[in-house]
PDB file of N, CA and C in Angstrom:
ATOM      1  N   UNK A   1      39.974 -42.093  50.252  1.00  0.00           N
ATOM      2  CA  UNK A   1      39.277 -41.305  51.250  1.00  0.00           C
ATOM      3  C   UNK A   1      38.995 -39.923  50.676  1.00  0.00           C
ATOM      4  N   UNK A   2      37.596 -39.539  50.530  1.00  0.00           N
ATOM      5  CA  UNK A   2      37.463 -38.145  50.103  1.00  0.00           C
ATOM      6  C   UNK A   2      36.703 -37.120  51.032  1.00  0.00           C
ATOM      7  N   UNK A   3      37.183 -36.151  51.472  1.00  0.00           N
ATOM      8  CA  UNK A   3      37.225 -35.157  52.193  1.00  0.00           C
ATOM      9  C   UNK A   3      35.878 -34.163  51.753  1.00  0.00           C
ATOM     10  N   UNK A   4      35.146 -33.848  52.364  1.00  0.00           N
ATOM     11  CA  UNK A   4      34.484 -32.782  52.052  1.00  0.00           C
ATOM     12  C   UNK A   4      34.476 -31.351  53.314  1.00  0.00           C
ATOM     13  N   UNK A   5      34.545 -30.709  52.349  1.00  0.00           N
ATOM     14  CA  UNK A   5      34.263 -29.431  53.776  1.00  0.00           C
ATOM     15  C   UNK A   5      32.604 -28.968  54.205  1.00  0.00           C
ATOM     16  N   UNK A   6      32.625 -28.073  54.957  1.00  0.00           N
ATOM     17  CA  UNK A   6      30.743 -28.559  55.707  1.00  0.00           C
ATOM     18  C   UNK A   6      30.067 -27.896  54.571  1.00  0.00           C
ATOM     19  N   UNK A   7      30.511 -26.830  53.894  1.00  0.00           N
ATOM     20  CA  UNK A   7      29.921 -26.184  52.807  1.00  0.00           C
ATOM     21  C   UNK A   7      30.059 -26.908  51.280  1.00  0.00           C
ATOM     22  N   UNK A   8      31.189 -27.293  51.051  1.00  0.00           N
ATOM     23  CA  UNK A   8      31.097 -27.598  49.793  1.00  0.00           C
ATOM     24  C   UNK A   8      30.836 -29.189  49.611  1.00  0.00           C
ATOM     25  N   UNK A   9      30.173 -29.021  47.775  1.00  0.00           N
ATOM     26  CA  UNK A   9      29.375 -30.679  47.488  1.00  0.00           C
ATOM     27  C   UNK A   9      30.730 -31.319  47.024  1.00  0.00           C
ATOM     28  N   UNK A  10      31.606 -30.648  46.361  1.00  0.00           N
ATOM     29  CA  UNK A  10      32.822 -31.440  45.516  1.00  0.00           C
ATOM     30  C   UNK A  10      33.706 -32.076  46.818  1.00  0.00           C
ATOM     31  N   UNK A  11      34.050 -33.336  46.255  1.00  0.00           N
ATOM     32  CA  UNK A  11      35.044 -33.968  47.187  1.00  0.00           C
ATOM     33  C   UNK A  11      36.448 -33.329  46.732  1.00  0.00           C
ATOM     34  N   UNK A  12      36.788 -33.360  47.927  1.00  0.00           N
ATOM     35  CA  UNK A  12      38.414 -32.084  47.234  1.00  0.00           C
ATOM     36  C   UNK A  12      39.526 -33.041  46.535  1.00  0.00           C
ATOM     37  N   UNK A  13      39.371 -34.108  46.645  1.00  0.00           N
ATOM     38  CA  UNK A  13      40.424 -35.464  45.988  1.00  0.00           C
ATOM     39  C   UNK A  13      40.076 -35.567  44.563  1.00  0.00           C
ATOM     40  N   UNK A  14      38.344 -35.109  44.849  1.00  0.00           N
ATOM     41  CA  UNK A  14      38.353 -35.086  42.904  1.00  0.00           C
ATOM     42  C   UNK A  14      38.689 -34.300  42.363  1.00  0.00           C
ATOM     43  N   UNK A  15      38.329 -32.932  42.985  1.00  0.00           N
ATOM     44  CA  UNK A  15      38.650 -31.603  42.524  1.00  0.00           C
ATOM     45  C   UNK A  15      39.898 -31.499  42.198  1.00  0.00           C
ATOM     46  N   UNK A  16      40.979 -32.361  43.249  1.00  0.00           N
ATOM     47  CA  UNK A  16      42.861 -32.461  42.659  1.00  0.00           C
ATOM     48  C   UNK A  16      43.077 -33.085  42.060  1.00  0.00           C
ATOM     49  N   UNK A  17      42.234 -33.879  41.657  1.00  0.00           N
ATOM     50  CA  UNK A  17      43.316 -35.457  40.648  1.00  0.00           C
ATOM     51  C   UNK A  17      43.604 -34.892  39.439  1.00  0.00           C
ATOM     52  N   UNK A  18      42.975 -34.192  38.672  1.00  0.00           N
ATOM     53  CA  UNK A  18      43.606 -34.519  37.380  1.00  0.00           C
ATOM     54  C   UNK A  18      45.064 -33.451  37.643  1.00  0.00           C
ATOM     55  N   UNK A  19      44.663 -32.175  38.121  1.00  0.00           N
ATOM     56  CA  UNK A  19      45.671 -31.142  37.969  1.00  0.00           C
ATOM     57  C   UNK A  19      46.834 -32.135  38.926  1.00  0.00           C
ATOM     58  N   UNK A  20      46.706 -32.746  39.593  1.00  0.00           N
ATOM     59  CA  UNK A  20      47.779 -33.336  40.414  1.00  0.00           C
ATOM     60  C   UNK A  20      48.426 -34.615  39.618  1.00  0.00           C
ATOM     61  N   UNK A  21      47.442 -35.007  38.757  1.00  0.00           N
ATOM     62  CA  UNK A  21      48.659 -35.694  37.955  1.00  0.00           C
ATOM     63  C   UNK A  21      48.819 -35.093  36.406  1.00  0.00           C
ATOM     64  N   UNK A  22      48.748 -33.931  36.200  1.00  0.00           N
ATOM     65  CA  UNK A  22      49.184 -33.216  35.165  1.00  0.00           C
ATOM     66  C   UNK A  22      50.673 -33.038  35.698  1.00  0.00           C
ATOM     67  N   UNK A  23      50.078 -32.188  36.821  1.00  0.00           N
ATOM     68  CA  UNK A  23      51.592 -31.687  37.650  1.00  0.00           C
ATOM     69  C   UNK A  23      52.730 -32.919  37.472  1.00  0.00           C
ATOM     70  N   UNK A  24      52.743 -33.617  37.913  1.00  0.00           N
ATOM     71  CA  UNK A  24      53.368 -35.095  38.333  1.00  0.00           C
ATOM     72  C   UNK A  24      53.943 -35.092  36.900  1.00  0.00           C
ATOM     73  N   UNK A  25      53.134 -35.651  36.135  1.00  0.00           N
ATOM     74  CA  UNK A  25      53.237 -35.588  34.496  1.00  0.00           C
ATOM     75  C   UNK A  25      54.239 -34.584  34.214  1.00  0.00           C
ATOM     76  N   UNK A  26      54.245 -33.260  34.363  1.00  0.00           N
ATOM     77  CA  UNK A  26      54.859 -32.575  33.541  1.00  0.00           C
ATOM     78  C   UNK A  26      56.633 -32.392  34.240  1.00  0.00           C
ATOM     79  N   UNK A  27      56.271 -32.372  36.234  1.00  0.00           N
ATOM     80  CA  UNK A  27      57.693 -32.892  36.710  1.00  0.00           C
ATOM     81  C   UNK A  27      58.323 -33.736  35.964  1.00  0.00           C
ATOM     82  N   UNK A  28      57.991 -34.899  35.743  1.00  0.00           N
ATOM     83  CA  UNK A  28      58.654 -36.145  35.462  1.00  0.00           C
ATOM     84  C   UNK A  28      59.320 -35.681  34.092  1.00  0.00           C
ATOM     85  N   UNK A  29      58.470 -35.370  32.923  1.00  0.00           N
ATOM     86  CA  UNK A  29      59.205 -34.678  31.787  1.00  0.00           C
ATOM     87  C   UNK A  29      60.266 -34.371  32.027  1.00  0.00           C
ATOM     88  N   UNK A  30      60.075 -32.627  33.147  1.00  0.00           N
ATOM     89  CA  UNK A  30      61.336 -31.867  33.136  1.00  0.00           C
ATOM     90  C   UNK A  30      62.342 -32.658  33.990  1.00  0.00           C
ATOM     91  N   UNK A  31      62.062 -33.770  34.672  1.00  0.00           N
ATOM     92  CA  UNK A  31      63.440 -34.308  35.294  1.00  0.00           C
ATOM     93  C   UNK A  31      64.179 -35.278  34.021  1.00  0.00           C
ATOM     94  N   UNK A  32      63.301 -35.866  33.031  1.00  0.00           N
ATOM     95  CA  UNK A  32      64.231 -36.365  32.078  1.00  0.00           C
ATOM     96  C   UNK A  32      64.454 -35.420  31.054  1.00  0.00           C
ATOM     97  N   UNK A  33      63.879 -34.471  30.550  1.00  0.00           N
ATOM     98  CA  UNK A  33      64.626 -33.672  29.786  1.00  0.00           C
ATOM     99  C   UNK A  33      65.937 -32.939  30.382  1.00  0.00           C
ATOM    100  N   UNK A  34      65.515 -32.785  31.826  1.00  0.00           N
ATOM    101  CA  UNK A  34      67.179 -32.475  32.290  1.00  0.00           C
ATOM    102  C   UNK A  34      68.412 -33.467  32.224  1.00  0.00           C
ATOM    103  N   UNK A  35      67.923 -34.692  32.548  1.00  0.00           N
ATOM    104  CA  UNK A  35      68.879 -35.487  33.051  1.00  0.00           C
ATOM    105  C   UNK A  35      69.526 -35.938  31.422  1.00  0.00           C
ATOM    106  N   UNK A  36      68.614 -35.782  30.393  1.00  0.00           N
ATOM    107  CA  UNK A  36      68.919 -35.847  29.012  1.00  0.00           C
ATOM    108  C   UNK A  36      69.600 -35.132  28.117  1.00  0.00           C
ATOM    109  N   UNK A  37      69.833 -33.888  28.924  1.00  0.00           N
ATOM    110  CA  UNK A  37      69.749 -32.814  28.226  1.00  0.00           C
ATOM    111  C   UNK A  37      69.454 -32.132  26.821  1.00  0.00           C
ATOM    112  N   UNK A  38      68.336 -32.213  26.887  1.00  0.00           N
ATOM    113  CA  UNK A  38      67.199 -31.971  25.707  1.00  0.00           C
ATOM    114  C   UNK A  38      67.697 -30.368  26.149  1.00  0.00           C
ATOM    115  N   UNK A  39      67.245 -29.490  24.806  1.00  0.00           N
ATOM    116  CA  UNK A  39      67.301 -28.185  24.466  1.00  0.00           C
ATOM    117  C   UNK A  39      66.849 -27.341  25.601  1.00  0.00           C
ATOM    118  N   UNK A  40      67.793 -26.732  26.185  1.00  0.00           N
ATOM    119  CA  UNK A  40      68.044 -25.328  27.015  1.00  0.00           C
ATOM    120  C   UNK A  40      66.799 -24.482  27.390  1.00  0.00           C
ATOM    121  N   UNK A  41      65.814 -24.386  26.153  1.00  0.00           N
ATOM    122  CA  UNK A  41      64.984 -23.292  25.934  1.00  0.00           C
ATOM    123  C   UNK A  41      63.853 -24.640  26.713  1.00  0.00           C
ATOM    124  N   UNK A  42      63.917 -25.483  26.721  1.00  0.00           N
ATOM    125  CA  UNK A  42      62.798 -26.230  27.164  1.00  0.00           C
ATOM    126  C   UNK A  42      62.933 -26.623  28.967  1.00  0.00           C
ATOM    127  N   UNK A  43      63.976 -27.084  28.784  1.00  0.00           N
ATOM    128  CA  UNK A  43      64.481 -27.957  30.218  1.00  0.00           C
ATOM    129  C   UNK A  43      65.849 -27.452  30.185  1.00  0.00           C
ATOM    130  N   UNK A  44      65.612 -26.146  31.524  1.00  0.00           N
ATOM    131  CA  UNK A  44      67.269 -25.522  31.214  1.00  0.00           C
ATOM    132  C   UNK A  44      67.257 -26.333  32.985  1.00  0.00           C
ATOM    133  N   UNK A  45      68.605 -26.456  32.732  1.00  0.00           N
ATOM    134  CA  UNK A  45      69.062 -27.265  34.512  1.00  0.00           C
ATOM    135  C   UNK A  45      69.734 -25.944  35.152  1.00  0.00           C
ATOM    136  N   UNK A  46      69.752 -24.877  34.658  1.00  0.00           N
ATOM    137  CA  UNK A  46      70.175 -23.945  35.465  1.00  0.00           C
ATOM    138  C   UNK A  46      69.252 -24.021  36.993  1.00  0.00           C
ATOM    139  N   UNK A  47      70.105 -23.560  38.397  1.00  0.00           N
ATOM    140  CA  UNK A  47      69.003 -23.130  39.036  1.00  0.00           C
ATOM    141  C   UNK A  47      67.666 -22.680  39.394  1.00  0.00           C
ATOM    142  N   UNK A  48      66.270 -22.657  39.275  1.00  0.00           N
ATOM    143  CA  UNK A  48      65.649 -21.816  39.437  1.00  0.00           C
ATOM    144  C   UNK A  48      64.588 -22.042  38.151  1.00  0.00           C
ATOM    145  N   UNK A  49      65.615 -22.896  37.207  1.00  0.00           N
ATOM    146  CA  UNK A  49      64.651 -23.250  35.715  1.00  0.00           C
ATOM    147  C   UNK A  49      65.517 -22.337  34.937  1.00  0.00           C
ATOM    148  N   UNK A  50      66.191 -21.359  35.115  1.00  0.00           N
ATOM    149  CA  UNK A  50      66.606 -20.583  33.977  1.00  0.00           C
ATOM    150  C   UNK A  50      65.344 -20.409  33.128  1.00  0.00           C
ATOM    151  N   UNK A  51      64.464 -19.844  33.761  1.00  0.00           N
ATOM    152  CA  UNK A  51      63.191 -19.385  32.491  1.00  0.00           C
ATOM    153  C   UNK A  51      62.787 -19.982  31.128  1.00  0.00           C
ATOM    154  N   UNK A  52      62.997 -21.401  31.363  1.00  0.00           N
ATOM    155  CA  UNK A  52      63.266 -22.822  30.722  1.00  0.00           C
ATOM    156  C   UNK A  52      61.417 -23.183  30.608  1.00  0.00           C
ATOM    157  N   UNK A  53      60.713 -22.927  29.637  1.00  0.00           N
ATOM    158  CA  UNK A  53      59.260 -23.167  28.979  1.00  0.00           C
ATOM    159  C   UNK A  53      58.837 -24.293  30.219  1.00  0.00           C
ATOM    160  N   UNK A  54      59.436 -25.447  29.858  1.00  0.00           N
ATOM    161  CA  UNK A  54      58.896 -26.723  30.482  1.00  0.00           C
ATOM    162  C   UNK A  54      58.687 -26.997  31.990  1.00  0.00           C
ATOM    163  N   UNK A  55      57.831 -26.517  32.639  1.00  0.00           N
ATOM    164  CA  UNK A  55      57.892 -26.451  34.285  1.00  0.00           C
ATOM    165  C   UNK A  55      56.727 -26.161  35.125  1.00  0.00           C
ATOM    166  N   UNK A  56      56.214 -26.221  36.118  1.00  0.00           N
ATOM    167  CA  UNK A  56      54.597 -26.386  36.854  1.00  0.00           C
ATOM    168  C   UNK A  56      54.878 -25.375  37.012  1.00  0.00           C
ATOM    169  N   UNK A  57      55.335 -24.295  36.702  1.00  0.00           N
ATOM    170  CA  UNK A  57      55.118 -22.576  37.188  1.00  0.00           C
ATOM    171  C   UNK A  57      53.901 -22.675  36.106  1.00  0.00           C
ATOM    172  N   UNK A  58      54.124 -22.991  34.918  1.00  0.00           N
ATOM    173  CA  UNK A  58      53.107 -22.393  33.448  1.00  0.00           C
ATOM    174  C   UNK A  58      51.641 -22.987  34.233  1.00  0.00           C
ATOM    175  N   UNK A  59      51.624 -24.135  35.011  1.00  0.00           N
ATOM    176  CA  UNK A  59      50.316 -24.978  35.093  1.00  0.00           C
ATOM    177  C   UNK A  59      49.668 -23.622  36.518  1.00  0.00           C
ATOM    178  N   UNK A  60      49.948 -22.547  36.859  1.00  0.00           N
ATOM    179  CA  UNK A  60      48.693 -21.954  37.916  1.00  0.00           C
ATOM    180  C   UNK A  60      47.813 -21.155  37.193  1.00  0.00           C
ATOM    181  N   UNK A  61      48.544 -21.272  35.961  1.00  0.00           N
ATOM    182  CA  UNK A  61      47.666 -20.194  34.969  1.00  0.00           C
ATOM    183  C   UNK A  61      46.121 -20.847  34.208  1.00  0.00           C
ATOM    184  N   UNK A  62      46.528 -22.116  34.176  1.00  0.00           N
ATOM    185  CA  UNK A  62      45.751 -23.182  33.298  1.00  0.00           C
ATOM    186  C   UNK A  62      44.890 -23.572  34.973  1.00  0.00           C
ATOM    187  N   UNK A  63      45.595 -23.506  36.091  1.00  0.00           N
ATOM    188  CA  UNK A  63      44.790 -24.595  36.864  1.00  0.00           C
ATOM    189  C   UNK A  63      44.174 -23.426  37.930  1.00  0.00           C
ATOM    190  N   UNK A  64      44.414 -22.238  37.635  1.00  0.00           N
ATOM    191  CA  UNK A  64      43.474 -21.388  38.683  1.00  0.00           C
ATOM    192  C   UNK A  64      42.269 -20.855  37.530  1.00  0.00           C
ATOM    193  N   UNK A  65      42.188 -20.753  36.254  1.00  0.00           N
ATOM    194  CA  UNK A  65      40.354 -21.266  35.774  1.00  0.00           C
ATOM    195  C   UNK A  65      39.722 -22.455  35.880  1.00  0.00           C
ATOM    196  N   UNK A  66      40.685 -23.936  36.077  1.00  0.00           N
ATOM    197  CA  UNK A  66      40.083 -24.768  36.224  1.00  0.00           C
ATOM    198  C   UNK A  66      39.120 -24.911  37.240  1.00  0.00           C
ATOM    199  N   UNK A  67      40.509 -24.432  38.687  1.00  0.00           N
ATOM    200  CA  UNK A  67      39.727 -24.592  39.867  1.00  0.00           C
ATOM    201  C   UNK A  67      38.519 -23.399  40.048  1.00  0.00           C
ATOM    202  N   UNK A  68      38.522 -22.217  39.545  1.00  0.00           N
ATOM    203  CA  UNK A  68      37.655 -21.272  39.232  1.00  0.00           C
ATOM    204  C   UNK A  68      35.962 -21.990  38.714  1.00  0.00           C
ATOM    205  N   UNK A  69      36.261 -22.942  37.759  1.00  0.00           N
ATOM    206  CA  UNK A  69      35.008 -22.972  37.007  1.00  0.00           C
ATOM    207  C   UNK A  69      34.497 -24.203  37.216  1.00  0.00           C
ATOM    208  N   UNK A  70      35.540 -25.222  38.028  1.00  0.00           N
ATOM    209  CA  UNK A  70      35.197 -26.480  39.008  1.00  0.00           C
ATOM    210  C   UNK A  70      34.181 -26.051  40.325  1.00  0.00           C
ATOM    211  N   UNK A  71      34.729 -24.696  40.605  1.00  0.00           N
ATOM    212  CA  UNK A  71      33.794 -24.572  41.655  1.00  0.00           C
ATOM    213  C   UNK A  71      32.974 -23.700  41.692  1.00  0.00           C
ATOM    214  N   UNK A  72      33.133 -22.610  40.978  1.00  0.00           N
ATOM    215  CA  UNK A  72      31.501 -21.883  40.120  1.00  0.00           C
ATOM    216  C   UNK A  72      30.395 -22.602  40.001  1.00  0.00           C
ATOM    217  N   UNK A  73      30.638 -23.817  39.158  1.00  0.00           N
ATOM    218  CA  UNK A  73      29.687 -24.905  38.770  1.00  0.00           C
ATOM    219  C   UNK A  73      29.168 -25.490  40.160  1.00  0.00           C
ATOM    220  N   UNK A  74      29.768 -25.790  41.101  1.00  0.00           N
ATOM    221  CA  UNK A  74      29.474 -25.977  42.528  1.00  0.00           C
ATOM    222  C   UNK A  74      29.291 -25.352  43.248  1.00  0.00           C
ATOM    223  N   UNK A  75      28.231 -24.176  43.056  1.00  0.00           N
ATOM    224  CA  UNK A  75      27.935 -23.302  43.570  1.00  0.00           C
ATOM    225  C   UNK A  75      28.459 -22.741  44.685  1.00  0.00           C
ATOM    226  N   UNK A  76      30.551 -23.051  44.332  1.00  0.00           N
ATOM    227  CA  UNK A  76      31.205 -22.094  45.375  1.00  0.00           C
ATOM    228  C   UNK A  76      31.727 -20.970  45.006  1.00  0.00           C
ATOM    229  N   UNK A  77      31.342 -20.375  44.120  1.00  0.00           N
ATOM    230  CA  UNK A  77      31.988 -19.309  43.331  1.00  0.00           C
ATOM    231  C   UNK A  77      31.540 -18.329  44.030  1.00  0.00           C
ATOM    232  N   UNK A  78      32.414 -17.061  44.022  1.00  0.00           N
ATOM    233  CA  UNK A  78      32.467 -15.463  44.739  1.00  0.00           C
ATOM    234  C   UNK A  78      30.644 -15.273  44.844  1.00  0.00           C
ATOM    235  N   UNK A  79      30.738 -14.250  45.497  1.00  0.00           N
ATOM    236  CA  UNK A  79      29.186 -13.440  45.704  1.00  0.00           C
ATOM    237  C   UNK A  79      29.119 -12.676  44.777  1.00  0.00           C
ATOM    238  N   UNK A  80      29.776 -11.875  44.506  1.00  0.00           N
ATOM    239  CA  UNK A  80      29.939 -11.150  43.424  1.00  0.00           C
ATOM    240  C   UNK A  80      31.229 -11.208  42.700  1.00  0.00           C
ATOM    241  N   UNK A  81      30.929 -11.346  41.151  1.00  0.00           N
ATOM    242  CA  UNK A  81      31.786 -11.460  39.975  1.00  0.00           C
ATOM    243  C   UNK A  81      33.299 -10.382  40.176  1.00  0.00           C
ATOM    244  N   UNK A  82      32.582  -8.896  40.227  1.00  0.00           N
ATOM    245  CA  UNK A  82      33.010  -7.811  40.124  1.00  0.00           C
ATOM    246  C   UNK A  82      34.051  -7.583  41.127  1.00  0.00           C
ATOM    247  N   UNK A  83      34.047  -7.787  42.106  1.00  0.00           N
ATOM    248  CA  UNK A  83      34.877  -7.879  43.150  1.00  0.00           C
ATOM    249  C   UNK A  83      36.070  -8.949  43.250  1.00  0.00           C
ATOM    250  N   UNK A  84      35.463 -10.102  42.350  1.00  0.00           N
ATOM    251  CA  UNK A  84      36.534 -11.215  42.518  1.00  0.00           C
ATOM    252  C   UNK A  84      37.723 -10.679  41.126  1.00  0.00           C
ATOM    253  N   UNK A  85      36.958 -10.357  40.404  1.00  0.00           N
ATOM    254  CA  UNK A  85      37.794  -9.582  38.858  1.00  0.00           C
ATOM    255  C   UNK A  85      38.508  -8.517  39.566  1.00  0.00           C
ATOM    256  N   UNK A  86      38.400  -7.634  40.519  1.00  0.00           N
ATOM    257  CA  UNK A  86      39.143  -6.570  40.846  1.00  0.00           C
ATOM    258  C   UNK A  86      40.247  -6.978  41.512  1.00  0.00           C
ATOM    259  N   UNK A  87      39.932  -8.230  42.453  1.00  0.00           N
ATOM    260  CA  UNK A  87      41.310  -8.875  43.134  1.00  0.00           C
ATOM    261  C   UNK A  87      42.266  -9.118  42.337  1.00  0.00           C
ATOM    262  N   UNK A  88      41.276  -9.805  41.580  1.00  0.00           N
ATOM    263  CA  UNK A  88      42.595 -10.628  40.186  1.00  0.00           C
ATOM    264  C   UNK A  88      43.438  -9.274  39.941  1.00  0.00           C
ATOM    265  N   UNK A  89      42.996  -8.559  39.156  1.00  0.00           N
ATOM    266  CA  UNK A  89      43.405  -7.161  38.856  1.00  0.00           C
ATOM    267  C   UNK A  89      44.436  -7.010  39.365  1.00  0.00           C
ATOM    268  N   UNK A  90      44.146  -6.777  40.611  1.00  0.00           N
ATOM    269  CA  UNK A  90      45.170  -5.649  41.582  1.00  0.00           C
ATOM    270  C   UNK A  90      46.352  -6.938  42.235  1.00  0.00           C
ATOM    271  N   UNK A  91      45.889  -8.335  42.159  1.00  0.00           N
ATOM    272  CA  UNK A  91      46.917  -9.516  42.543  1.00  0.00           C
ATOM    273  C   UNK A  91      47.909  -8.696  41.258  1.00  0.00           C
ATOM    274  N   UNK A  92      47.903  -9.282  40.272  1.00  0.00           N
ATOM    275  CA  UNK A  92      48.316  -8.527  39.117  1.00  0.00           C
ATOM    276  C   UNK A  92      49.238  -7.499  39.496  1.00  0.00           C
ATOM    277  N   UNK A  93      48.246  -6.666  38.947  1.00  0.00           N
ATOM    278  CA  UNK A  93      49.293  -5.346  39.575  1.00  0.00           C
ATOM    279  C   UNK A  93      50.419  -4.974  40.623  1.00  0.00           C
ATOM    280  N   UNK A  94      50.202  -6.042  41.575  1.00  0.00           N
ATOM    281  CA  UNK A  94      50.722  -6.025  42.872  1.00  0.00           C
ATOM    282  C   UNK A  94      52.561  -6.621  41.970  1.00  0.00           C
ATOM    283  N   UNK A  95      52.121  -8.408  41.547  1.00  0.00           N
ATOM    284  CA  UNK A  95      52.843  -8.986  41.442  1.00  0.00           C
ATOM    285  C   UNK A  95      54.168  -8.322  39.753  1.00  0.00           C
ATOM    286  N   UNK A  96      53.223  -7.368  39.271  1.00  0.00           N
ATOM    287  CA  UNK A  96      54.432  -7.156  37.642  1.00  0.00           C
ATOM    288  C   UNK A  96      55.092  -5.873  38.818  1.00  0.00           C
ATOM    289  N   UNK A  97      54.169  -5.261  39.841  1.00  0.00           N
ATOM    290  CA  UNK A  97      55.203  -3.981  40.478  1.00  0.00           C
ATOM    291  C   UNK A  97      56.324  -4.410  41.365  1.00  0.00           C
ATOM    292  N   UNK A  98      55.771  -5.737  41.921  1.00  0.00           N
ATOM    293  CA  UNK A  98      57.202  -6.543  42.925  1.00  0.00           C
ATOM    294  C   UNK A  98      58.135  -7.159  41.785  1.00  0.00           C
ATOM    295  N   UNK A  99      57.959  -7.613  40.704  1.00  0.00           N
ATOM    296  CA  UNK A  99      58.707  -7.546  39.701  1.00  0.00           C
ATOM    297  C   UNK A  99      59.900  -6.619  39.544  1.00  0.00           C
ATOM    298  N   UNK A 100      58.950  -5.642  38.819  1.00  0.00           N
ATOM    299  CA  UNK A 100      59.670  -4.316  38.658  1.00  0.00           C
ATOM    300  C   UNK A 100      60.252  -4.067  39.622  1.00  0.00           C
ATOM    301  N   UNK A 101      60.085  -3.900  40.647  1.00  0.00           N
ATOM    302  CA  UNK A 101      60.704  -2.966  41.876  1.00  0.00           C
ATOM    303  C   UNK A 101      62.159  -4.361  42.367  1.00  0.00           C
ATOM    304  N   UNK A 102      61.593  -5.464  42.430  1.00  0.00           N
ATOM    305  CA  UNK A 102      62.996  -6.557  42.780  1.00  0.00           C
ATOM    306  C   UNK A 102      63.828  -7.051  42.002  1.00  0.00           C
ATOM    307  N   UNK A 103      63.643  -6.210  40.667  1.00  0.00           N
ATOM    308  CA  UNK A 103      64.467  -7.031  39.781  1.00  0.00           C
ATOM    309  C   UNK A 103      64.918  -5.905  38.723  1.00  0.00           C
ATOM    310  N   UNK A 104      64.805  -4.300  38.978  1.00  0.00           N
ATOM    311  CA  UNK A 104      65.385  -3.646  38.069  1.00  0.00           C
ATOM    312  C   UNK A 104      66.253  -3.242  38.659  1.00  0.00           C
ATOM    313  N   UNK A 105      67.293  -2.772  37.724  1.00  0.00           N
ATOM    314  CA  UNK A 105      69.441  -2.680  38.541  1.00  0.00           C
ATOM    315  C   UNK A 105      69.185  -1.187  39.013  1.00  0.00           C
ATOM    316  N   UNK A 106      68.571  -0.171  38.601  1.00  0.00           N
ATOM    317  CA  UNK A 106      68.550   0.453  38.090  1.00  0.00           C
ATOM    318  C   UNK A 106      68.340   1.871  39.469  1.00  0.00           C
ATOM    319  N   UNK A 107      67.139   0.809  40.463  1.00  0.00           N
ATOM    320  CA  UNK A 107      66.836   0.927  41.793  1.00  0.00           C
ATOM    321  C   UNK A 107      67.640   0.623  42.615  1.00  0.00           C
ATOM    322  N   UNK A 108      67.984   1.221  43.541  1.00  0.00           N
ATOM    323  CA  UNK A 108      68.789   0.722  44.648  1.00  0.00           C
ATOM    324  C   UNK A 108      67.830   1.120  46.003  1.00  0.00           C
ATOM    325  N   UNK A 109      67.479   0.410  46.899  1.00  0.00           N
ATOM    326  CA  UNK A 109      66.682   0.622  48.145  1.00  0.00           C
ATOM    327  C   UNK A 109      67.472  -0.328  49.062  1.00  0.00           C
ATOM    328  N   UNK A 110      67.275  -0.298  50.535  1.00  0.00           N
ATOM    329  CA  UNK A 110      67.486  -1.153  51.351  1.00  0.00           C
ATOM    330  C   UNK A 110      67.104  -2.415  51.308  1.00  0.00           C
ATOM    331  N   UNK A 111      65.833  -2.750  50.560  1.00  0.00           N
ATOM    332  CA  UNK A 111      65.152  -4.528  50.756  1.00  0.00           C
ATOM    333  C   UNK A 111      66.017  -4.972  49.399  1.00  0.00           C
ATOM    334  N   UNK A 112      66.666  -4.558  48.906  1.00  0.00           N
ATOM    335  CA  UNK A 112      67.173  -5.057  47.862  1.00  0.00           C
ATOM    336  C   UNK A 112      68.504  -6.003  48.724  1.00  0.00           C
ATOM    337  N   UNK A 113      69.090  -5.496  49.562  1.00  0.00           N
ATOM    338  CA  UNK A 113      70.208  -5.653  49.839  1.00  0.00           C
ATOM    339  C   UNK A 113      69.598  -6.831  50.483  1.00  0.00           C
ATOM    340  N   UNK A 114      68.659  -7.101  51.708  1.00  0.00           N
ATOM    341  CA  UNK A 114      68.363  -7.946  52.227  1.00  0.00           C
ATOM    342  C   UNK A 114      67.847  -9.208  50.887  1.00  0.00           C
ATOM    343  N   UNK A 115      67.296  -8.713  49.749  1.00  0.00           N
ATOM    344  CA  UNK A 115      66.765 -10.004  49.118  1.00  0.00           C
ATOM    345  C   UNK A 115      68.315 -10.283  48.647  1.00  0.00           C
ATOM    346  N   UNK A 116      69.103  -9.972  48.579  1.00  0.00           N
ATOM    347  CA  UNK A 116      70.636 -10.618  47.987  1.00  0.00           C
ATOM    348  C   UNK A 116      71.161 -10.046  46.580  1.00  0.00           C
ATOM    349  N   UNK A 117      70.731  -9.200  46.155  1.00  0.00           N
ATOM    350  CA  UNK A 117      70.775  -8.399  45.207  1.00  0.00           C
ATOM    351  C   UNK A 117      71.467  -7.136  45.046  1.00  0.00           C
TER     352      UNK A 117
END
């Protein structure tokens, strides 16, 4: 069954399949490199990934130009370029300063205490 919305030509089932079984694909890896325990730096079983290479965090980087230039080509892309580059930007910016600000010792504020820190 493929879905379309009233504006767009791409069926959205096509638009997911491959990244949805990349994803799938690359889960399945990291559940046997865990359960194997293959090298730390790849498939760490710590909580959270332990910042362990092998994991669908790396795939939004690869799959937000995909979906970018899947739908450019389908004439659903921004109105203007310039504006969509400034979001990116400032997403950015937003996300290395919530970084910084939730994860250096160094700070002490009230939302720290509430995130568990």
């Amino acid at each position: 069954m493929t879905e379309v919305t009233s504006r767009s030509r791409i069926p959205i089932t096509r638009l997911i399949l491959i990244p949805s079984v990349i994803t799938l694909a690359v889960t399945l890896l990291r559940v046997i490199g865990e359960l194997r325990h293959w090298s730390p730096t790849l498939f760490n079983s710590a909580p959270g990934g332990g910042g362990a290479i092998m994991g669908i965090t790396w795939l939004v980087l690869i799959f937000g130009v995909y979906f970018a230039l899947k739908l450019s080509v389908a004439g659903e892309g921004p109105a203007r370029i310039g504006k969509a580059a400034l979001f990116a930007v400032l997403g950015l910016v937003a996300m290395i300063t919530g970084a910084f600000v939730g994860f250096a010792h160094q700070i002490h504020f009230p939302g720290k205490v509430v995130r568990g820190s």
